[in-house]
Protein backbone atom coordinates (compact mmCIF):
# COMPACT_ATOMS: atom_id res chain seq x y z
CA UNK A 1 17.65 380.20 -70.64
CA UNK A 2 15.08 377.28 -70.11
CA UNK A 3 14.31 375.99 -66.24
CA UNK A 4 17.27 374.96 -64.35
CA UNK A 5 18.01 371.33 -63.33
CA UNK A 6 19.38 371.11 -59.80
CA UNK A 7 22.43 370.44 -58.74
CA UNK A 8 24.05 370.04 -55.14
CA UNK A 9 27.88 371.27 -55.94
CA UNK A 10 30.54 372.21 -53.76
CA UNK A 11 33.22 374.53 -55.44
CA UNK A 12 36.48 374.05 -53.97
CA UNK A 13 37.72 376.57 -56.61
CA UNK A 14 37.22 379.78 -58.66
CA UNK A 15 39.39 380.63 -61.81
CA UNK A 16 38.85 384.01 -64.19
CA UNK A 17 37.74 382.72 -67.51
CA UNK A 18 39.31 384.18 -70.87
CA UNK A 19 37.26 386.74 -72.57
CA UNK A 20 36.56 384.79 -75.34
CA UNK A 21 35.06 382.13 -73.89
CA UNK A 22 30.96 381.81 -74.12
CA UNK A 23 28.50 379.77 -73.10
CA UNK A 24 25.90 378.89 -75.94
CA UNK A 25 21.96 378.17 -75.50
CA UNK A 26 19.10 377.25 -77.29
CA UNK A 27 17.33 373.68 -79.13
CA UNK A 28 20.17 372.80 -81.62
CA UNK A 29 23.65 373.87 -82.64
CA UNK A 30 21.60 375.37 -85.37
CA UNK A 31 19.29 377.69 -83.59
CA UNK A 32 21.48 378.81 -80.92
CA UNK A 33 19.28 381.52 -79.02
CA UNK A 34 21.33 382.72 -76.74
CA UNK A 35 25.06 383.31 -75.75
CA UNK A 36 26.60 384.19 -72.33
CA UNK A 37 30.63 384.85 -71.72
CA UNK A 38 31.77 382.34 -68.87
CA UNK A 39 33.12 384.18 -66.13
CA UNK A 40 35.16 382.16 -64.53
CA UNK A 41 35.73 378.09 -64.39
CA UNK A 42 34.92 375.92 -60.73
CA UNK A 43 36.49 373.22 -59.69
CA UNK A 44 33.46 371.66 -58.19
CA UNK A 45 32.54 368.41 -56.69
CA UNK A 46 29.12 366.19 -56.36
CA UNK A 47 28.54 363.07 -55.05
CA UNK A 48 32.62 362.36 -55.39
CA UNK A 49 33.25 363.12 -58.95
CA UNK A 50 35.24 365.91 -59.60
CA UNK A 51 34.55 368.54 -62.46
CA UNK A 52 35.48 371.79 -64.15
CA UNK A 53 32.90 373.82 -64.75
CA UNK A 54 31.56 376.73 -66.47
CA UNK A 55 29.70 379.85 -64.74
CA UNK A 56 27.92 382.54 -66.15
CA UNK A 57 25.64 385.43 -65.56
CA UNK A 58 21.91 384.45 -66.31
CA UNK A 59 19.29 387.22 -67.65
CA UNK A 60 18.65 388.14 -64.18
CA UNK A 61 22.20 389.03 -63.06
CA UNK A 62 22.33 385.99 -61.33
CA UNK A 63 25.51 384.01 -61.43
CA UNK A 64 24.83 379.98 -62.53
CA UNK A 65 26.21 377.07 -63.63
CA UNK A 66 26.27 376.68 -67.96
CA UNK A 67 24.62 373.08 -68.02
CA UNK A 68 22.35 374.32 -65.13
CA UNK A 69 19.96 374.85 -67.49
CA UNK A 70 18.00 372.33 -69.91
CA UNK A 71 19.04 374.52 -73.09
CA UNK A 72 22.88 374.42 -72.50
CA UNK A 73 24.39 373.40 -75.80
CA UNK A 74 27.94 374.21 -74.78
CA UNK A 75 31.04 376.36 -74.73
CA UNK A 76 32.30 378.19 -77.61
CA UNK A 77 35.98 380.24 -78.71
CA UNK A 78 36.02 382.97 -80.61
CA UNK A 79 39.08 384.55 -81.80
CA UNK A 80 39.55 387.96 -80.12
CA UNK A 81 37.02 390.50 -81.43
CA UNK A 82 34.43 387.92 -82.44
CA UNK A 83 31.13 386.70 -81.24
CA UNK A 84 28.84 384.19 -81.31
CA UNK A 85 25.08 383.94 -82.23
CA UNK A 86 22.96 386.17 -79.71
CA UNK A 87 25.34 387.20 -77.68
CA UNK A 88 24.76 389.76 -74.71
CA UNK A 89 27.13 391.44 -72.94
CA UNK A 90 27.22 391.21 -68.81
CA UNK A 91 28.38 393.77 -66.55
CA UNK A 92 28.96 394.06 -63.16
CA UNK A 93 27.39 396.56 -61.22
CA UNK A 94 27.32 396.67 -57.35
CA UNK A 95 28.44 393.37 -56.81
CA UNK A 96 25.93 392.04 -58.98
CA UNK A 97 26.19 391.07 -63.04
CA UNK A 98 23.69 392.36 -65.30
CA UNK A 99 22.54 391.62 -68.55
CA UNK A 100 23.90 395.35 -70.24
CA UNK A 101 22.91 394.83 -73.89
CA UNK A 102 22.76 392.77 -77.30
CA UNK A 103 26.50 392.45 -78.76
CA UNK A 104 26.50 392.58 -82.60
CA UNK A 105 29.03 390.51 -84.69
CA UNK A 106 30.61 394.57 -85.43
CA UNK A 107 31.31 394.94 -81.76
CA UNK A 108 28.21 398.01 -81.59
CA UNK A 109 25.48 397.28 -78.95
CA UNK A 110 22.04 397.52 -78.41
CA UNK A 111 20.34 398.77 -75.56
């Protein structure tokens, strides 16, 4: 993920996300370079406005907002068992998420 914009959100809520549900990166729908599964959804509010929003674990095992960062495409389904381009599975390990490993369209990783 590219440089994050900044944001000044308050979340007034925190909702598990489905397992299917990812978070896509890169230039263009086209050359997506990188996808994340959303763990959970905020309710979150700035400067009045009220929104539902995605959060993910970055590369660093940091938790972030999706369209934190300049390369946010968007959010993708996928039907149970399926994944998108570049996907990487996240894990969390003491308290903290971690990239774990590539996840191939067959389900097998790579370390």
């Amino acid at each position: 993920m590219k440089a994050n914009k900044p944001h000044n959100r308050k979340i007034h809520q925190i909702i598990p996300a489905q397992p299917d549900t990812w978070a896509i990166f890169g230039e263009s729908h086209e050359t997506v370079e990188l996808s994340l599964p959303v763990i959970c959804w905020c309710l979150t509010e700035e400067q009045g406005r009220q929104e539902v929003e995605a959060r993910v674990a970055d590369n660093y095992g940091n938790t972030t907002f999706a369209d934190s960062s300049i390369n946010f495409l968007g959010i993708v389904y996928c039907r149970s068992g399926e994944v998108p381009p570049n996907a990487r599975t996240v894990l969390l390990v003491n308290d903290q998420y971690q990239v774990f490993a590539d996840l191939k369209a067959d389900g097998k990783t790579s370390h």
